[in-house]
N, C-alpha and C. Protein backbone atom coordinates (compact mmCIF):
# COMPACT_ATOMS: atom_id res chain seq x y z
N UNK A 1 -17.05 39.72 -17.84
CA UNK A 1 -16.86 38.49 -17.13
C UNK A 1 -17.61 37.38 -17.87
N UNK A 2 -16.83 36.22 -17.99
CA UNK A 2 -17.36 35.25 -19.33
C UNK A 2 -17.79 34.26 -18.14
N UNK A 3 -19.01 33.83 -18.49
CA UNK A 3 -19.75 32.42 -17.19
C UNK A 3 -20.18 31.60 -18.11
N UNK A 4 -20.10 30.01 -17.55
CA UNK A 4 -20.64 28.92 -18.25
C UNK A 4 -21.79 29.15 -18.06
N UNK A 5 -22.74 28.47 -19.47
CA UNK A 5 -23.87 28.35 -19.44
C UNK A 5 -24.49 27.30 -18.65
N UNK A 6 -25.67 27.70 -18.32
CA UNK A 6 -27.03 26.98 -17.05
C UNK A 6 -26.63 25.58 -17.48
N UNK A 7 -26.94 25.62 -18.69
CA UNK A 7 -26.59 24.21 -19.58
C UNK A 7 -25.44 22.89 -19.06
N UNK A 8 -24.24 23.97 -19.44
CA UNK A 8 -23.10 23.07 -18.91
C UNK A 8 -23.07 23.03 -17.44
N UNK A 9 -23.20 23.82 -16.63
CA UNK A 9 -23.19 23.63 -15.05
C UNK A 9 -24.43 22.50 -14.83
N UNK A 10 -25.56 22.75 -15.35
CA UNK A 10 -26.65 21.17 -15.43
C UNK A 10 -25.78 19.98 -15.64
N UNK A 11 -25.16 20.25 -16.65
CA UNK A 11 -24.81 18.58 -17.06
C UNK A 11 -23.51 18.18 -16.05
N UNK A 12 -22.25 19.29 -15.16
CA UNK A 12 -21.22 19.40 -14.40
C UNK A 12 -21.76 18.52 -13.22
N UNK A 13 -23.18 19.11 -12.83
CA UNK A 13 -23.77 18.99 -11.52
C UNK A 13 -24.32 17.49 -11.84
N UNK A 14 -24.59 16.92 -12.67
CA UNK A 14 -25.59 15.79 -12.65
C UNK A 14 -24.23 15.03 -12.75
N UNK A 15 -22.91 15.03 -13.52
CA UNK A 15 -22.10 14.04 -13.58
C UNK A 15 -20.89 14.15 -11.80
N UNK A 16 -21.33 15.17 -10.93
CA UNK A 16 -21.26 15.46 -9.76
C UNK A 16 -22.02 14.19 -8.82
N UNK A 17 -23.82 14.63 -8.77
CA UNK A 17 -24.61 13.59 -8.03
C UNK A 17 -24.07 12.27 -9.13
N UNK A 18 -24.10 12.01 -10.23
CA UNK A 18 -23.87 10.88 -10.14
C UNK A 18 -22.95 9.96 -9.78
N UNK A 19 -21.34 10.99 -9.86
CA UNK A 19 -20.45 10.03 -9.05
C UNK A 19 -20.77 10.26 -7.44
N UNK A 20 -21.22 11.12 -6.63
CA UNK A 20 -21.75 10.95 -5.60
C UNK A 20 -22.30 9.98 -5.00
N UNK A 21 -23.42 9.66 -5.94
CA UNK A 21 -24.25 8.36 -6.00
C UNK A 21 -23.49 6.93 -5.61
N UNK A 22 -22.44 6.99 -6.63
CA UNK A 22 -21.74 5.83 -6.92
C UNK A 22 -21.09 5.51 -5.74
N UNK A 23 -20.41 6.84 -4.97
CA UNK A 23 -19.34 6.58 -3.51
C UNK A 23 -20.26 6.41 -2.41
N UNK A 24 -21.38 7.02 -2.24
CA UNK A 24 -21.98 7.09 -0.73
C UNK A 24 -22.00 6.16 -0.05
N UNK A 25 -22.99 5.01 -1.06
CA UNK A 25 -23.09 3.63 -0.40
C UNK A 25 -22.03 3.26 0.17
N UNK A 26 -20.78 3.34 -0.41
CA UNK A 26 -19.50 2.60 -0.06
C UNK A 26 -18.83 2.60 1.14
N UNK A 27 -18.80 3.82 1.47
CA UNK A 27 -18.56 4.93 2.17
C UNK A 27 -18.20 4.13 3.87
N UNK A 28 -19.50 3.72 4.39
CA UNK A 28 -19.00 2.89 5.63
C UNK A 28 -18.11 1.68 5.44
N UNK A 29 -18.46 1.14 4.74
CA UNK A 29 -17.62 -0.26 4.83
C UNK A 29 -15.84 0.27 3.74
N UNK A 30 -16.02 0.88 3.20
CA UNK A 30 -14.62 1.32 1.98
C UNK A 30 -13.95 2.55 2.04
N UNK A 31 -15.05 3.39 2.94
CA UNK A 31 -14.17 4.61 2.91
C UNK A 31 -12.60 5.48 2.48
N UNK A 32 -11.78 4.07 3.76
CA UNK A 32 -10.96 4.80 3.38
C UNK A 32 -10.26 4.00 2.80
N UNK A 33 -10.48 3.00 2.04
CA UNK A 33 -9.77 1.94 0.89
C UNK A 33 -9.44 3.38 -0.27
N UNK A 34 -8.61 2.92 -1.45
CA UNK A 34 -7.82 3.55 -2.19
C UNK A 34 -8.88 3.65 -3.15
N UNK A 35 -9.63 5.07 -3.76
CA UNK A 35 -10.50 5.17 -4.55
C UNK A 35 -10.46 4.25 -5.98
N UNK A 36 -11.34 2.77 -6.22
CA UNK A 36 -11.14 2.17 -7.66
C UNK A 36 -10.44 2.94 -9.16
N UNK A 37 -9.59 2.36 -9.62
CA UNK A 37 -8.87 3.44 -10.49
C UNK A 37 -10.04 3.77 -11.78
N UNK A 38 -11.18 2.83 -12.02
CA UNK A 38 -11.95 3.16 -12.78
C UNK A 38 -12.79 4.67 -12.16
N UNK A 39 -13.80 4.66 -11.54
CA UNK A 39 -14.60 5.84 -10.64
C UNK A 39 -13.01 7.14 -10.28
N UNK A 40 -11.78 6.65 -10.00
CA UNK A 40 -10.85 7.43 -10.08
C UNK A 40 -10.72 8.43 -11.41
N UNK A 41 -10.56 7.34 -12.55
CA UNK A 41 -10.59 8.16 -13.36
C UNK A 41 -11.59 9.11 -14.24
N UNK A 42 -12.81 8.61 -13.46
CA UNK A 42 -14.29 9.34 -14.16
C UNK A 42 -14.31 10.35 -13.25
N UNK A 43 -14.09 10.45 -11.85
CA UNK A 43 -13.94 11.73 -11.06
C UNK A 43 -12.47 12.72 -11.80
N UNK A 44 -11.38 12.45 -12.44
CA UNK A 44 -10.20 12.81 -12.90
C UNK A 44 -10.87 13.76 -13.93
N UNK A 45 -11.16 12.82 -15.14
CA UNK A 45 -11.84 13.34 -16.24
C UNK A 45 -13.20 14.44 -15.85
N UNK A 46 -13.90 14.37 -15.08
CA UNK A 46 -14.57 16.02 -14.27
C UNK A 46 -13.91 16.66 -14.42
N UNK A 47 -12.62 16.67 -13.57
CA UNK A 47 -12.17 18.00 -12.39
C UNK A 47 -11.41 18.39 -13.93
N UNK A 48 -10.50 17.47 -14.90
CA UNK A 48 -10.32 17.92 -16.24
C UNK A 48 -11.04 18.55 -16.83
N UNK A 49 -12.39 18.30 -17.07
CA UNK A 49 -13.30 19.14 -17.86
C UNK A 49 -13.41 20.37 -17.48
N UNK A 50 -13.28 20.51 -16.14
CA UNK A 50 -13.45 21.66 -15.55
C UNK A 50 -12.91 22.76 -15.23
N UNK A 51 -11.49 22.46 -15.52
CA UNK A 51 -10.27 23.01 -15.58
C UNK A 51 -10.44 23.65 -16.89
N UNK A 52 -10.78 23.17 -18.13
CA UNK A 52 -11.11 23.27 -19.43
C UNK A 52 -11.85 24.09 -19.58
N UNK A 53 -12.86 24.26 -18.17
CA UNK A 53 -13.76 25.82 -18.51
C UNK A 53 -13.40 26.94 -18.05
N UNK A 54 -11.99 26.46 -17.21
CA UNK A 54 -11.32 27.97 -16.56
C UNK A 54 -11.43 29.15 -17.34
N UNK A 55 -11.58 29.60 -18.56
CA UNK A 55 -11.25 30.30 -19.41
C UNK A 55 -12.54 30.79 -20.15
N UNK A 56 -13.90 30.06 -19.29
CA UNK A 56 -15.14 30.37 -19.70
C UNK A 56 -15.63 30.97 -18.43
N UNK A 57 -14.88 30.85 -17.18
CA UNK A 57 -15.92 31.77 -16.27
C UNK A 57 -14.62 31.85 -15.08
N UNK A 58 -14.83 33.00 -15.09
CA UNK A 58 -14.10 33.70 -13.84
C UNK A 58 -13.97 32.94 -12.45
N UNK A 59 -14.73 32.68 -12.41
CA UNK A 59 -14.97 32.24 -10.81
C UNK A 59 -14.27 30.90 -10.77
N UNK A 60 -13.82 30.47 -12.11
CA UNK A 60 -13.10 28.67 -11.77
C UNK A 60 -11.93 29.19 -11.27
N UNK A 61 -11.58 30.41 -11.96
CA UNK A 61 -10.18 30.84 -12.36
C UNK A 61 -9.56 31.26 -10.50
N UNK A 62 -10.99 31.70 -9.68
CA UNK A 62 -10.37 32.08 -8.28
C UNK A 62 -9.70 31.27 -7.47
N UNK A 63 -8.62 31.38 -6.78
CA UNK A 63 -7.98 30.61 -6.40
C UNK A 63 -8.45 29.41 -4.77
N UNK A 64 -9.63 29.75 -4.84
CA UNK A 64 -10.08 28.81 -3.84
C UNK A 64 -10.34 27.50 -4.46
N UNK A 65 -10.20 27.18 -6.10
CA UNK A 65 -10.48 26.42 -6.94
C UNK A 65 -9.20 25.66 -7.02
N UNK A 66 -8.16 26.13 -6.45
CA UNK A 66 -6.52 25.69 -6.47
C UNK A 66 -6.78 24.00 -6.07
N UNK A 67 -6.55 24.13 -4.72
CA UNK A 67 -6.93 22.61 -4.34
C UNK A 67 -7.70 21.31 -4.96
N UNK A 68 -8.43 21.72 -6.11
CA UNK A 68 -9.20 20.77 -6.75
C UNK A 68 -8.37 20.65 -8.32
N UNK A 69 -7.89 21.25 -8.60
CA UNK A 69 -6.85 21.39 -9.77
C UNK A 69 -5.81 20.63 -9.79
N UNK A 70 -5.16 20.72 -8.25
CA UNK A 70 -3.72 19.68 -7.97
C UNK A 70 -3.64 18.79 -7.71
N UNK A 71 -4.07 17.65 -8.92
CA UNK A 71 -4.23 16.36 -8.67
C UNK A 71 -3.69 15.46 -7.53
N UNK A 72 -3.55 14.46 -6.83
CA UNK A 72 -3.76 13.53 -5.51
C UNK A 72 -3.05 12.25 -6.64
N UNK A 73 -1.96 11.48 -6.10
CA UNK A 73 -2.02 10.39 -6.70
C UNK A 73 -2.45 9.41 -6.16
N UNK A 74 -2.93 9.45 -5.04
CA UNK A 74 -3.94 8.43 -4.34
C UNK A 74 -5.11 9.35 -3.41
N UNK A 75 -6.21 8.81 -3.44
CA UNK A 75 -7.25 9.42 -2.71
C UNK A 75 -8.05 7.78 -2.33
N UNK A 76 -8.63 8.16 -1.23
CA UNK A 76 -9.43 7.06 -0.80
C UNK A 76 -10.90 7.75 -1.16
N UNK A 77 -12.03 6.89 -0.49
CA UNK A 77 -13.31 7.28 -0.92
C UNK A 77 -14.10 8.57 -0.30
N UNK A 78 -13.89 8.40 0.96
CA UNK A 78 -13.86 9.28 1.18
C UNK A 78 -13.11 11.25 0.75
N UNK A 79 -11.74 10.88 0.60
CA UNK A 79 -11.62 12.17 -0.01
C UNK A 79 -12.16 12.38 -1.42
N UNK A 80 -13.01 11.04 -2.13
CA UNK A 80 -13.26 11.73 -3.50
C UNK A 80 -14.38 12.02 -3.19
N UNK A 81 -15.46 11.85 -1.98
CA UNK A 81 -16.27 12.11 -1.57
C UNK A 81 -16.81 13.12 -1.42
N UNK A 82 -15.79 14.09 -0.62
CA UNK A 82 -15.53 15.11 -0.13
C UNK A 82 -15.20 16.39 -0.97
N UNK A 83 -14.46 15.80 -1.98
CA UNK A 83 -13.83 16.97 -3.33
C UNK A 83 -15.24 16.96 -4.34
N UNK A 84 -16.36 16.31 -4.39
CA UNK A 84 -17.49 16.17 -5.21
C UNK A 84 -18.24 17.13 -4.41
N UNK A 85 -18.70 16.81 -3.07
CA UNK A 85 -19.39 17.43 -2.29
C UNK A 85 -19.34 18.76 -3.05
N UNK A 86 -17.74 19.01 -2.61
CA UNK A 86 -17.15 20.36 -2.34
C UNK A 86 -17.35 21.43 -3.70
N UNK A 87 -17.04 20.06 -5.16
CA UNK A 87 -17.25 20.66 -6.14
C UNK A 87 -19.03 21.14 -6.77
N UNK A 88 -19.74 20.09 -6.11
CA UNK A 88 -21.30 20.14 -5.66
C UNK A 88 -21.95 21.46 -5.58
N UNK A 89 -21.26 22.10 -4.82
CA UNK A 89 -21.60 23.24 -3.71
C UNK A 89 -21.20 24.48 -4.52
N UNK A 90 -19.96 24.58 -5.07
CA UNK A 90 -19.25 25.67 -5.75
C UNK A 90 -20.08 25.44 -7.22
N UNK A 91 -20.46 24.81 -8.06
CA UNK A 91 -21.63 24.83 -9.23
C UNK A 91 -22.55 25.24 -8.74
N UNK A 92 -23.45 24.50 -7.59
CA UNK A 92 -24.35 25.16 -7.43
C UNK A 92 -24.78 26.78 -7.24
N UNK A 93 -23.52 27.31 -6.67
CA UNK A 93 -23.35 28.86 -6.38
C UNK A 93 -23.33 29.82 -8.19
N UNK A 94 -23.03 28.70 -8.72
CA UNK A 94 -22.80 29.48 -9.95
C UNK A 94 -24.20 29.30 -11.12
N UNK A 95 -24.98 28.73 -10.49
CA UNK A 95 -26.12 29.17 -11.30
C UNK A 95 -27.13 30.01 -11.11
């Protein structure tokens, strides 16, 4: 069974809290406005990278990982909120 290194899940998780960072504030007043296509596409380019490690660790490859794979052509702030959290939680399990 092939697993990403501590390394890359560090750097997954910090570019995680940091778009975290970026939505929280927003969150009451923007929520559910249409996620900025810039922060859109820096959350995009993640869930890409990450897809990219399917093939380095088993556990991306399980299919509870489905839902974060099948891109959204619109998300508000909240759901990118929510898919960070979510992706948050599943790194953290893997270190």
């Amino acid at each position: 069974m092939q697993v990403l290194s501590e390394e890359k899940l560090v750097r997954y998780l910090a570019q995680v809290v940091e778009l975290s960072a970026e939505v929280l504030p927003r969150l009451a007043e923007e929520g559910t406005r249409a996620a900025p296509e810039e922060l859109r596409g820096r959350f995009d380019a993640l869930v890409s990278a990450l897809a990219i490690e399917k093939d380095q660790d088993s556990t991306l490859q399980d299919e509870q990982w489905n839902w974060i794979w099948q891109p959204r052509p619109e998300m508000n702030l909240i759901q990118v909120y929510g898919r960070l959290a979510w992706i948050n939680l599943q790194l953290l399990e893997l270190l």
